[in-house]
Protein backbone atom coordinates (compact mmCIF):
# COMPACT_ATOMS: atom_id res chain seq x y z
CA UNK A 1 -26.80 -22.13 16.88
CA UNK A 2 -24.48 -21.06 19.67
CA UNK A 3 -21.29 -18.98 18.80
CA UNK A 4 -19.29 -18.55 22.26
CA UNK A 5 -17.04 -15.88 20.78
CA UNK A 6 -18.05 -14.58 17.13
CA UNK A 7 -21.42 -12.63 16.46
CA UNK A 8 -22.12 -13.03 13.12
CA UNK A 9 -24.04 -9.94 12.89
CA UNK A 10 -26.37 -11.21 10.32
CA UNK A 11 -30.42 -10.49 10.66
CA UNK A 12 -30.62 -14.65 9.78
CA UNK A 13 -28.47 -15.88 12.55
CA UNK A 14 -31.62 -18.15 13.69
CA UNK A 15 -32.86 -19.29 10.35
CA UNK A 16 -29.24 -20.76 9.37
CA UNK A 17 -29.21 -23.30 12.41
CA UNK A 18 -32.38 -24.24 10.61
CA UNK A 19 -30.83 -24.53 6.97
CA UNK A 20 -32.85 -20.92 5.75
CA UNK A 21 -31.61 -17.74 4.53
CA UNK A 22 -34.33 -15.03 4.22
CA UNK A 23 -34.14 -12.12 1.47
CA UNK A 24 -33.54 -9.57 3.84
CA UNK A 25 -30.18 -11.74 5.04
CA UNK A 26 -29.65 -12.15 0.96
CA UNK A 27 -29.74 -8.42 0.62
CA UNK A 28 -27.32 -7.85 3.48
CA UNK A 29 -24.72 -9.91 2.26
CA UNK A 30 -24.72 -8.21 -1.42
CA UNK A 31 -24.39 -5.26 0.20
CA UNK A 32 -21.01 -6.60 2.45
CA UNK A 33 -20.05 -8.29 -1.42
CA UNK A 34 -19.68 -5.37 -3.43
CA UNK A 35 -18.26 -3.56 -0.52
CA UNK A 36 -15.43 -5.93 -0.01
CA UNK A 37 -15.18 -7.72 -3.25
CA UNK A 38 -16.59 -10.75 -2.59
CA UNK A 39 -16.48 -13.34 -5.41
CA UNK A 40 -17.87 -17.09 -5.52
CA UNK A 41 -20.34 -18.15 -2.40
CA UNK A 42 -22.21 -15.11 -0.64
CA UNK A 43 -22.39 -17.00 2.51
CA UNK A 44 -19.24 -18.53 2.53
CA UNK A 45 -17.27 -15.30 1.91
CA UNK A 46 -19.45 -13.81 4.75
CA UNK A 47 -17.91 -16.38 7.13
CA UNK A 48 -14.76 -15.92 6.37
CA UNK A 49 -15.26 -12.42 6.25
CA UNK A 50 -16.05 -12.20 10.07
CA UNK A 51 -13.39 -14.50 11.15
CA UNK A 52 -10.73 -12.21 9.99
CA UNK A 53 -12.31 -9.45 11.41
CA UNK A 54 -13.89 -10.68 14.87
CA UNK A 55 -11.98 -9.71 17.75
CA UNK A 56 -12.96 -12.05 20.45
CA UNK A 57 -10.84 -13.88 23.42
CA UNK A 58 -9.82 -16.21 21.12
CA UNK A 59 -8.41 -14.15 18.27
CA UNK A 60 -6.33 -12.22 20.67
CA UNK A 61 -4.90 -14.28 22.54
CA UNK A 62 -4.03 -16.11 19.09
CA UNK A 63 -2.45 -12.87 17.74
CA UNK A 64 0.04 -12.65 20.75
CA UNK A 65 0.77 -16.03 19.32
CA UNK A 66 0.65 -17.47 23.07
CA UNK A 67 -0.48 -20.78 24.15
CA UNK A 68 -4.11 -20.99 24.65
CA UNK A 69 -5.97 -21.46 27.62
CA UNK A 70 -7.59 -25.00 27.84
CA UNK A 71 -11.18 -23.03 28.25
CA UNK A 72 -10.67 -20.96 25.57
CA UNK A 73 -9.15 -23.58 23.04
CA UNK A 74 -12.62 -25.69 24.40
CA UNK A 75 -14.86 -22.91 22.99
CA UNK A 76 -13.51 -21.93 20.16
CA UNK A 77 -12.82 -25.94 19.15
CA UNK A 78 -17.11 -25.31 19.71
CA UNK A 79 -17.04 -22.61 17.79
CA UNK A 80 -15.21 -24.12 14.53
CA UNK A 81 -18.01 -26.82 14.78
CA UNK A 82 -20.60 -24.50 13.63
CA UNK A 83 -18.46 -22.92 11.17
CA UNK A 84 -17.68 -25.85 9.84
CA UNK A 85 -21.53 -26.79 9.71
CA UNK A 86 -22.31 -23.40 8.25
CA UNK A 87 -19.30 -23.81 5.66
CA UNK A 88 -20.56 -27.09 4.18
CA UNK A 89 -24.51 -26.46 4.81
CA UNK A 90 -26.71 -26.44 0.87
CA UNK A 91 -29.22 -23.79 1.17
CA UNK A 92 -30.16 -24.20 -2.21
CA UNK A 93 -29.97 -20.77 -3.82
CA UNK A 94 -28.20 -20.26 -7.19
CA UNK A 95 -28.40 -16.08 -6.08
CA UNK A 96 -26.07 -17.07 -3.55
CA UNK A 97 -23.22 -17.29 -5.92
CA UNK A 98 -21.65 -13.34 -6.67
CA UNK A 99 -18.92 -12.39 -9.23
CA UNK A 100 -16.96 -9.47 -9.51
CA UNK A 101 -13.84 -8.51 -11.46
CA UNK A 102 -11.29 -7.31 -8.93
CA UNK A 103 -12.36 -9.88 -6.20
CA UNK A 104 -10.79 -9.68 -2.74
CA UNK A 105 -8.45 -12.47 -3.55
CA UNK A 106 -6.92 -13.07 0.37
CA UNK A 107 -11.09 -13.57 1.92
CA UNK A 108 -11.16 -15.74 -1.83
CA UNK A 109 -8.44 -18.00 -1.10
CA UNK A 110 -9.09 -18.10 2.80
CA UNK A 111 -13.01 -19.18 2.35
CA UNK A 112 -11.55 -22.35 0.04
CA UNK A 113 -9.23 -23.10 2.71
CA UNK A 114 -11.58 -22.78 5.36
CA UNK A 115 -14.70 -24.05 3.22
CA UNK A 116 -12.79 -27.58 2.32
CA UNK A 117 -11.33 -28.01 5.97
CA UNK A 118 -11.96 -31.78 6.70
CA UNK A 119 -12.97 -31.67 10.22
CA UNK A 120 -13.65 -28.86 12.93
CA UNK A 121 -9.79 -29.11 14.38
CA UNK A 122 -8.53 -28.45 11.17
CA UNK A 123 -10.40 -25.25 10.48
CA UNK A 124 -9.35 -24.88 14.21
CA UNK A 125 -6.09 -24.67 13.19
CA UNK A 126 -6.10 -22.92 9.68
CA UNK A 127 -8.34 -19.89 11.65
CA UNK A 128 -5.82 -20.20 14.72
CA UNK A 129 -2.72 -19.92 12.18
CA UNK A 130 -4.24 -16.86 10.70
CA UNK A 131 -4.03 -15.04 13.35
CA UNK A 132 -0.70 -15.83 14.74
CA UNK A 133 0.95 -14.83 11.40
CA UNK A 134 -1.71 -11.73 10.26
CA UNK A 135 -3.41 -10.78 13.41
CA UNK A 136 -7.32 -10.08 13.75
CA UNK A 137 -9.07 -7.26 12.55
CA UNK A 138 -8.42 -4.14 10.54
CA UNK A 139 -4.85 -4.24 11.81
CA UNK A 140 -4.52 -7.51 9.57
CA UNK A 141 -5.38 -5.95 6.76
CA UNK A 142 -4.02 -2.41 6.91
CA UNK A 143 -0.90 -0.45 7.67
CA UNK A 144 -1.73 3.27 8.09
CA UNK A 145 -5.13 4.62 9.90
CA UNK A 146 -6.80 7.66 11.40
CA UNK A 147 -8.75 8.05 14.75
CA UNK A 148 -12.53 9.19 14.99
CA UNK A 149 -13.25 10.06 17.94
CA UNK A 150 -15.72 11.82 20.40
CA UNK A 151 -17.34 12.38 23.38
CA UNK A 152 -18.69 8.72 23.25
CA UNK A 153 -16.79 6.68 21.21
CA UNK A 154 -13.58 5.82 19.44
CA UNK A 155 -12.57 4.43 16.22
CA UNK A 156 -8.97 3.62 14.32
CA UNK A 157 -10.59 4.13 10.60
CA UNK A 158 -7.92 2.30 8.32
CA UNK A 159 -6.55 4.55 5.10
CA UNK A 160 -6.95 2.38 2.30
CA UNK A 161 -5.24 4.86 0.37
CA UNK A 162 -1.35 5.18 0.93
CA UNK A 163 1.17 7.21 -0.53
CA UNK A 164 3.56 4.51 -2.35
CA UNK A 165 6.89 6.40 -1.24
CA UNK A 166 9.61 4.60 -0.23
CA UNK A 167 13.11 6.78 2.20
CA UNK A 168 15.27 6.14 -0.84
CA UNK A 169 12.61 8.17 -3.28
CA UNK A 170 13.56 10.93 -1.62
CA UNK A 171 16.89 12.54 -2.21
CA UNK A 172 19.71 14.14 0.18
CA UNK A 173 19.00 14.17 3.47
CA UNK A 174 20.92 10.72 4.60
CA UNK A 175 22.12 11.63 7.99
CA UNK A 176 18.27 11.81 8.79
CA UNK A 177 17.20 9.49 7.12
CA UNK A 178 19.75 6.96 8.59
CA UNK A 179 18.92 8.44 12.44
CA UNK A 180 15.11 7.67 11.63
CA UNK A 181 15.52 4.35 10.51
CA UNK A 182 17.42 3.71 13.73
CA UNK A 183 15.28 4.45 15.91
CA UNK A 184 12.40 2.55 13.85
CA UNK A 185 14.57 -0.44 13.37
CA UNK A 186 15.42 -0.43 17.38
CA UNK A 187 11.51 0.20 17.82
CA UNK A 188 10.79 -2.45 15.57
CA UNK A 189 12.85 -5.14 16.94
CA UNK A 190 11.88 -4.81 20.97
CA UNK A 191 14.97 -2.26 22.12
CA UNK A 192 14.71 0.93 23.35
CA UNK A 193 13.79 3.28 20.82
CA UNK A 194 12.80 7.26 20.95
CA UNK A 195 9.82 9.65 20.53
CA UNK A 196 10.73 11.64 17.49
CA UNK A 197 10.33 15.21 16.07
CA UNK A 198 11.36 16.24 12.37
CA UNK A 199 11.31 19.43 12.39
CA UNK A 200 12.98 22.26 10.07
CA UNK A 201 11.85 24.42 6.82
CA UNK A 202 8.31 23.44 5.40
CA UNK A 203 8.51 21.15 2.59
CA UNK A 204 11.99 19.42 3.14
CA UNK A 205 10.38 16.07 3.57
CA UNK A 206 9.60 15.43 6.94
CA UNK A 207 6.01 14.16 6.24
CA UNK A 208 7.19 11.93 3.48
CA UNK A 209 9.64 10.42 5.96
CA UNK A 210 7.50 9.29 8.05
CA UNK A 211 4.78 7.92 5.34
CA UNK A 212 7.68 6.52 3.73
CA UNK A 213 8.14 3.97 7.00
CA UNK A 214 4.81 2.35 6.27
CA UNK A 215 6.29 0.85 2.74
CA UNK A 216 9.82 0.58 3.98
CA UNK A 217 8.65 -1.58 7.12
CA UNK A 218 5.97 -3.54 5.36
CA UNK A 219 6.95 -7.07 6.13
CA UNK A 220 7.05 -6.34 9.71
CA UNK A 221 3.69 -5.41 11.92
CA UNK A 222 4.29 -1.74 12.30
CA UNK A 223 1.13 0.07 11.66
CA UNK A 224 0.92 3.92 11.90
CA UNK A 225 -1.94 6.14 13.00
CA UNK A 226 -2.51 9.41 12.38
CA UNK A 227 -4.47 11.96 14.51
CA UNK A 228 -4.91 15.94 14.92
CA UNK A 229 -4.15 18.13 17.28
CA UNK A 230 -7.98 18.62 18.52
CA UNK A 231 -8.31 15.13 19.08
CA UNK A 232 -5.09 14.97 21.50
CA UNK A 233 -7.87 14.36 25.04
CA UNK A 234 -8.40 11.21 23.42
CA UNK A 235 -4.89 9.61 23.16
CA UNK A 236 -4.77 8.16 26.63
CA UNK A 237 -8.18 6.29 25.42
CA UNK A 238 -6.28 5.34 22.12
CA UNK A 239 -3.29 4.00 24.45
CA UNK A 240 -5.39 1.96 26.18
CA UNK A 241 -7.14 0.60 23.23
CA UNK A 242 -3.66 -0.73 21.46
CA UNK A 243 -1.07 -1.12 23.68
CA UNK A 244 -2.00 -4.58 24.35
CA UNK A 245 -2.26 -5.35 20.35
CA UNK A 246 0.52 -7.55 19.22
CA UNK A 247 1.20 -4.63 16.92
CA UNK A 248 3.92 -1.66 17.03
CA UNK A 249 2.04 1.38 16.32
CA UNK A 250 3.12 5.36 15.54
CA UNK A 251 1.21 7.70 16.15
CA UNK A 252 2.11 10.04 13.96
CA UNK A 253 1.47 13.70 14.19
CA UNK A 254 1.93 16.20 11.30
CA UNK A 255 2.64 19.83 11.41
CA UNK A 256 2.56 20.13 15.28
CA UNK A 257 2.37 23.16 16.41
CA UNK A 258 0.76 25.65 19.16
CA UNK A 259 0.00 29.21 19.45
CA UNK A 260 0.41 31.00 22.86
CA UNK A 261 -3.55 30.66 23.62
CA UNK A 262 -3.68 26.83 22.51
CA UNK A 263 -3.05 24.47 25.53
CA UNK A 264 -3.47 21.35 24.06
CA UNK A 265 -0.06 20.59 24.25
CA UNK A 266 -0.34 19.96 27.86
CA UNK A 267 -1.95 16.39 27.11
CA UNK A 268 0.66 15.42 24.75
CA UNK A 269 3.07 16.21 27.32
CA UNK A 270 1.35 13.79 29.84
CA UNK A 271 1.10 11.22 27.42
CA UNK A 272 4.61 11.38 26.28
CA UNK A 273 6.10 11.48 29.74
CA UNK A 274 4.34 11.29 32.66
CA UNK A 275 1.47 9.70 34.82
CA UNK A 276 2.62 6.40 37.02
CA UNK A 277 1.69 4.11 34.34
CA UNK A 278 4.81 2.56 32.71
CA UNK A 279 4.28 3.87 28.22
CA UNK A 280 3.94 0.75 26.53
CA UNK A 281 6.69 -0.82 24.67
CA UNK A 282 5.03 -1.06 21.34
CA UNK A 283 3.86 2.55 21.15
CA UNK A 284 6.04 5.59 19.89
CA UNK A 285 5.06 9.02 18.72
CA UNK A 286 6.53 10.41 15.69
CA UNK A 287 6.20 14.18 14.80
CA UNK A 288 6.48 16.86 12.39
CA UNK A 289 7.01 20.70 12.86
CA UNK A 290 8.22 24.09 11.27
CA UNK A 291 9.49 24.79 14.45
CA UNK A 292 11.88 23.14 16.97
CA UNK A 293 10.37 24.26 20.03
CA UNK A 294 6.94 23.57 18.53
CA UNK A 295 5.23 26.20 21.27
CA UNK A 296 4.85 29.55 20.05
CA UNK A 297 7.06 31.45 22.62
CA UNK A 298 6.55 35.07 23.13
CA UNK A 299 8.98 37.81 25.01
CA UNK A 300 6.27 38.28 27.53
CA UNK A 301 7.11 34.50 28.73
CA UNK A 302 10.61 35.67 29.71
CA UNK A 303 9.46 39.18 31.68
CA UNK A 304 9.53 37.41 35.36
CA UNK A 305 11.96 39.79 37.07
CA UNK A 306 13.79 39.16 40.20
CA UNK A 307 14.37 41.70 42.78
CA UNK A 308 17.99 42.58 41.29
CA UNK A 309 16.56 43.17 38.39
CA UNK A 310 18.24 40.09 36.25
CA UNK A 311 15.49 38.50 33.93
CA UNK A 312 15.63 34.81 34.50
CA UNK A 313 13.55 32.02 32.00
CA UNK A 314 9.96 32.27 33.20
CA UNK A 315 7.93 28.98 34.78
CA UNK A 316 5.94 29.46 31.51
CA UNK A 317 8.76 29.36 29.36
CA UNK A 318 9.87 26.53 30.84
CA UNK A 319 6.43 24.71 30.13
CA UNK A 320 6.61 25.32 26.73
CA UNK A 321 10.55 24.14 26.23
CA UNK A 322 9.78 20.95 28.50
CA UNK A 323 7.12 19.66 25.33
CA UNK A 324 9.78 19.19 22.70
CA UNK A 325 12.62 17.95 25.09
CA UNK A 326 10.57 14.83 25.35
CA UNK A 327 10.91 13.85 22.28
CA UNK A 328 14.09 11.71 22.64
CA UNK A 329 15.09 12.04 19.06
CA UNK A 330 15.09 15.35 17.15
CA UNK A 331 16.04 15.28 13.64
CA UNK A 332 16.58 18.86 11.15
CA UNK A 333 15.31 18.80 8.11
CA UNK A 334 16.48 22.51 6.50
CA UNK A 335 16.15 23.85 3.20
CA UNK A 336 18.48 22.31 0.60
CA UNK A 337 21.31 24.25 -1.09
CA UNK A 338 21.26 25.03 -4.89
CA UNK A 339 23.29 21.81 -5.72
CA UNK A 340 20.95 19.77 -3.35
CA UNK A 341 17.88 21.19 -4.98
CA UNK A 342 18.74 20.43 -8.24
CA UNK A 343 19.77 17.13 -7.38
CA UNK A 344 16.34 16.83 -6.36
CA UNK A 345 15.20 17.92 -10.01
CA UNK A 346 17.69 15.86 -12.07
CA UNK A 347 16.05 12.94 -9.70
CA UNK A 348 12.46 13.39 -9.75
CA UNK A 349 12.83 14.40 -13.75
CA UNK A 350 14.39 10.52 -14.13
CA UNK A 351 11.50 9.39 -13.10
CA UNK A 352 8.63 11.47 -14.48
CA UNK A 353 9.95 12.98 -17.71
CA UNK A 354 10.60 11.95 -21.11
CA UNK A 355 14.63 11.62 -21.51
CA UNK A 356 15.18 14.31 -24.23
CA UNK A 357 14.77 17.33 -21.47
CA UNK A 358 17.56 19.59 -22.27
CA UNK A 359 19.09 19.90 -18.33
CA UNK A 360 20.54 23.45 -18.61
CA UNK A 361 16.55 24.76 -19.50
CA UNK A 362 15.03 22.30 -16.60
CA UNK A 363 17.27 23.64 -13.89
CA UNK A 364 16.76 27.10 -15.19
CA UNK A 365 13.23 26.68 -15.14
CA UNK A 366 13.44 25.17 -11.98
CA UNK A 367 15.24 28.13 -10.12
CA UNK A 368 12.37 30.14 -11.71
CA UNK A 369 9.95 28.43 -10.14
CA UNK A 370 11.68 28.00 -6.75
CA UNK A 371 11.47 31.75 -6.43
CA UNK A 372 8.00 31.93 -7.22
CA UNK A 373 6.99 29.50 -5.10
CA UNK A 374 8.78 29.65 -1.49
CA UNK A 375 11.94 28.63 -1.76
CA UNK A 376 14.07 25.44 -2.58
CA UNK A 377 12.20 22.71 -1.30
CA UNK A 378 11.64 19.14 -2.27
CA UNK A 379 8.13 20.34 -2.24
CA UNK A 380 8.45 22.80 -4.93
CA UNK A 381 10.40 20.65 -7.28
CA UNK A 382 7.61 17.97 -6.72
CA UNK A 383 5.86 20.82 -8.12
CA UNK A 384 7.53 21.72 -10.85
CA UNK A 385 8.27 18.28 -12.20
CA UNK A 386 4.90 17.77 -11.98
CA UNK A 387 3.76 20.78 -13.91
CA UNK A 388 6.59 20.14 -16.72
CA UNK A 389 4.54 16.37 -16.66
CA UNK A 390 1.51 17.41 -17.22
CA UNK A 391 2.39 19.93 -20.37
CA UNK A 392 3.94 16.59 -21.76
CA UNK A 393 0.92 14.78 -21.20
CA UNK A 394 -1.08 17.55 -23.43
């Protein structure tokens, strides 16, 4: 058996050219089974299982949805041979076939298409469709991820996990709303589009905004990643590793901020805007921040004095400033008023509590509680509803 562009990454690779699965290659695909929720044929599952994921030549260039090179259709046309072999090949082994309850019903459905493919150009084609409409990888198969990174290595870890928010779930706050999906709808459809920064009074919504654009933009390819402040030497490595992707991505960054001794800020400023490479077109970086010019600035920044005396903005003041004027779109988020906030109540109590509240009491309450906890915010009537929720639950 000779795959030009998949590994198969099984211990058994050999034995299956000769028709033989050993326990130790039995064991290993249980153990991708239950992780994945396999359901009918081990092996067959397994197959399909690293076609979707396998990024080779082939799969690529398939994602970009170009026409293939005539060396690369020949090897992969090779390629779907064997898998079509390996598909229809009897080993003989009723442990082969796995159940569970909540099977992964897309690697299900593909491995019947793939596993009753008449001939080697028509799995050619089913595998080559795949990845023109869903792309390769873990980018097929999820929206929202997080980078792990270090000295030697870099991964995009997908979030399985997303918040199911949606921009009209969150009341008020249209203007911004409207500006953001603007810029993402420009981004999403190949014009020029911004950087952005939300930034304004902590819990107004300017996280949920942005989490809110995975659900909101679901149909299309827009995938977001999310990464920290101590990982920011590694986003001209990230760059590099996506910006050829037939993906657009956001890299989204939450709660940005820097104190006067932090200088990390310096390689988001590169990134953003500078260097002689041209940014890719499918990349954008969307931020959050408490403050607008996201530096801490001190008044010992502005203490350069000429010789008349005059105090004039400072090189280092300058520095700072220069970080948050290249994001190309900046968009407030401040505190609501009292009618906003308790619009916000009268909302989120529609949706989470039982209809016989008495209103006067649950704004009351809720003023209470706003002073308690920091303010009007959307945050703290999240809060609060949720609190008034759970004593109904009990």
């Amino acid at each position: 058996m000779d795959l030009i562009f998949y590994d198969l990454g099984m211990t058994g690779g050999s034995m299956l050219s000769k028709g033989e699965l050993n326990n130790r290659d039995l064991r290993f695909l249980i153990k991708l089974a239950v992780k994945n929720n396999f359901s009918g044929n081990l092996l067959q599952n397994f197959l399909t299982f690293m076609i979707l994921n396998d990024e080779n030549p082939f799969s690529l260039e398939c994602e970009k949805d170009r026409e293939l090179d005539e060396i690369i259709k020949k090897f992969a046309l090779e390629d779907c041979k064997i898998f079509h072999e390996l598909f229809k090949l009897n080993l003989k082994r009723d442990d082969l076939n796995f159940n569970v309850e909540n099977n992964n019903s897309l690697i299900g459905g593909l491995t019947k298409k793939f596993a009753n493919a008449a001939s080697p150009e028509e799995l050619f084609n089913l595998i080559k469709n795949f990845y023109a409409d869903n792309g390769v990888g873990n980018f097929a198969f999820y929206r929202a991820f997080r980078l792990d990174a270090g000295e030697d290595y870099l991964n995009i870890e997908p979030i399985i996990n997303v918040e199911d928010v949606s921009l009209k779930d969150i009341t008020g706050y249209e203007l911004q709303k409207r500006e953001l999906i603007n810029n993402t709808d420009a981004f999403i459809n190949n014009r020029p589009a911004n950087n952005v920064l939300l930034y304004g009074d902590s819990g107004t919504g300017k996280s949920t905004s942005i989490k809110a654009l995975l659900n909101d933009y679901k149909n299309s390819k827009l995938k977001i990643i999310e990464i920290y402040k101590h990982q920011f030497k590694y986003l001209p490595d990230l760059i590099a590793k996506i910006k050829t992707r037939n993906y657009k991505f956001i890299i989204f960054i939450d709660d940005l901020s820097f104190e006067e001794s932090e200088t990390e800020y310096k390689f988001l400023k590169a990134v953003i805007e500078g260097g002689l490479e041209v940014h890719p077109g499918n990349i954008l970086i969307y931020a959050t921040s408490n403050r607008r010019h996201i530096v801490r600035e001190v008044w010992s920044d502005r203490n350069d004095m000429e010789h008349s005396g005059d105090v004039h903005r400072s090189d280092t003041l300058e520095e700072k400033l220069s970080l948050a004027s290249r994001f190309g779109v900046a968009i407030n988020y401040s505190s609501p008023n009292r009618n906003e906030y308790h619009e916000i109540i009268k909302n989120l109590a529609a949706k989470s509590l039982s209809a016989d509240k008495n209103l006067d009491e649950l704004l009351k309450g809720a003023d209470a509680w706003e002073i308690r906890h920091g303010g009007k915010s959307g945050r703290a009537a999240r809060q609060y509803i949720d609190y008034l929720a759970g004593l109904e639950v009990n």
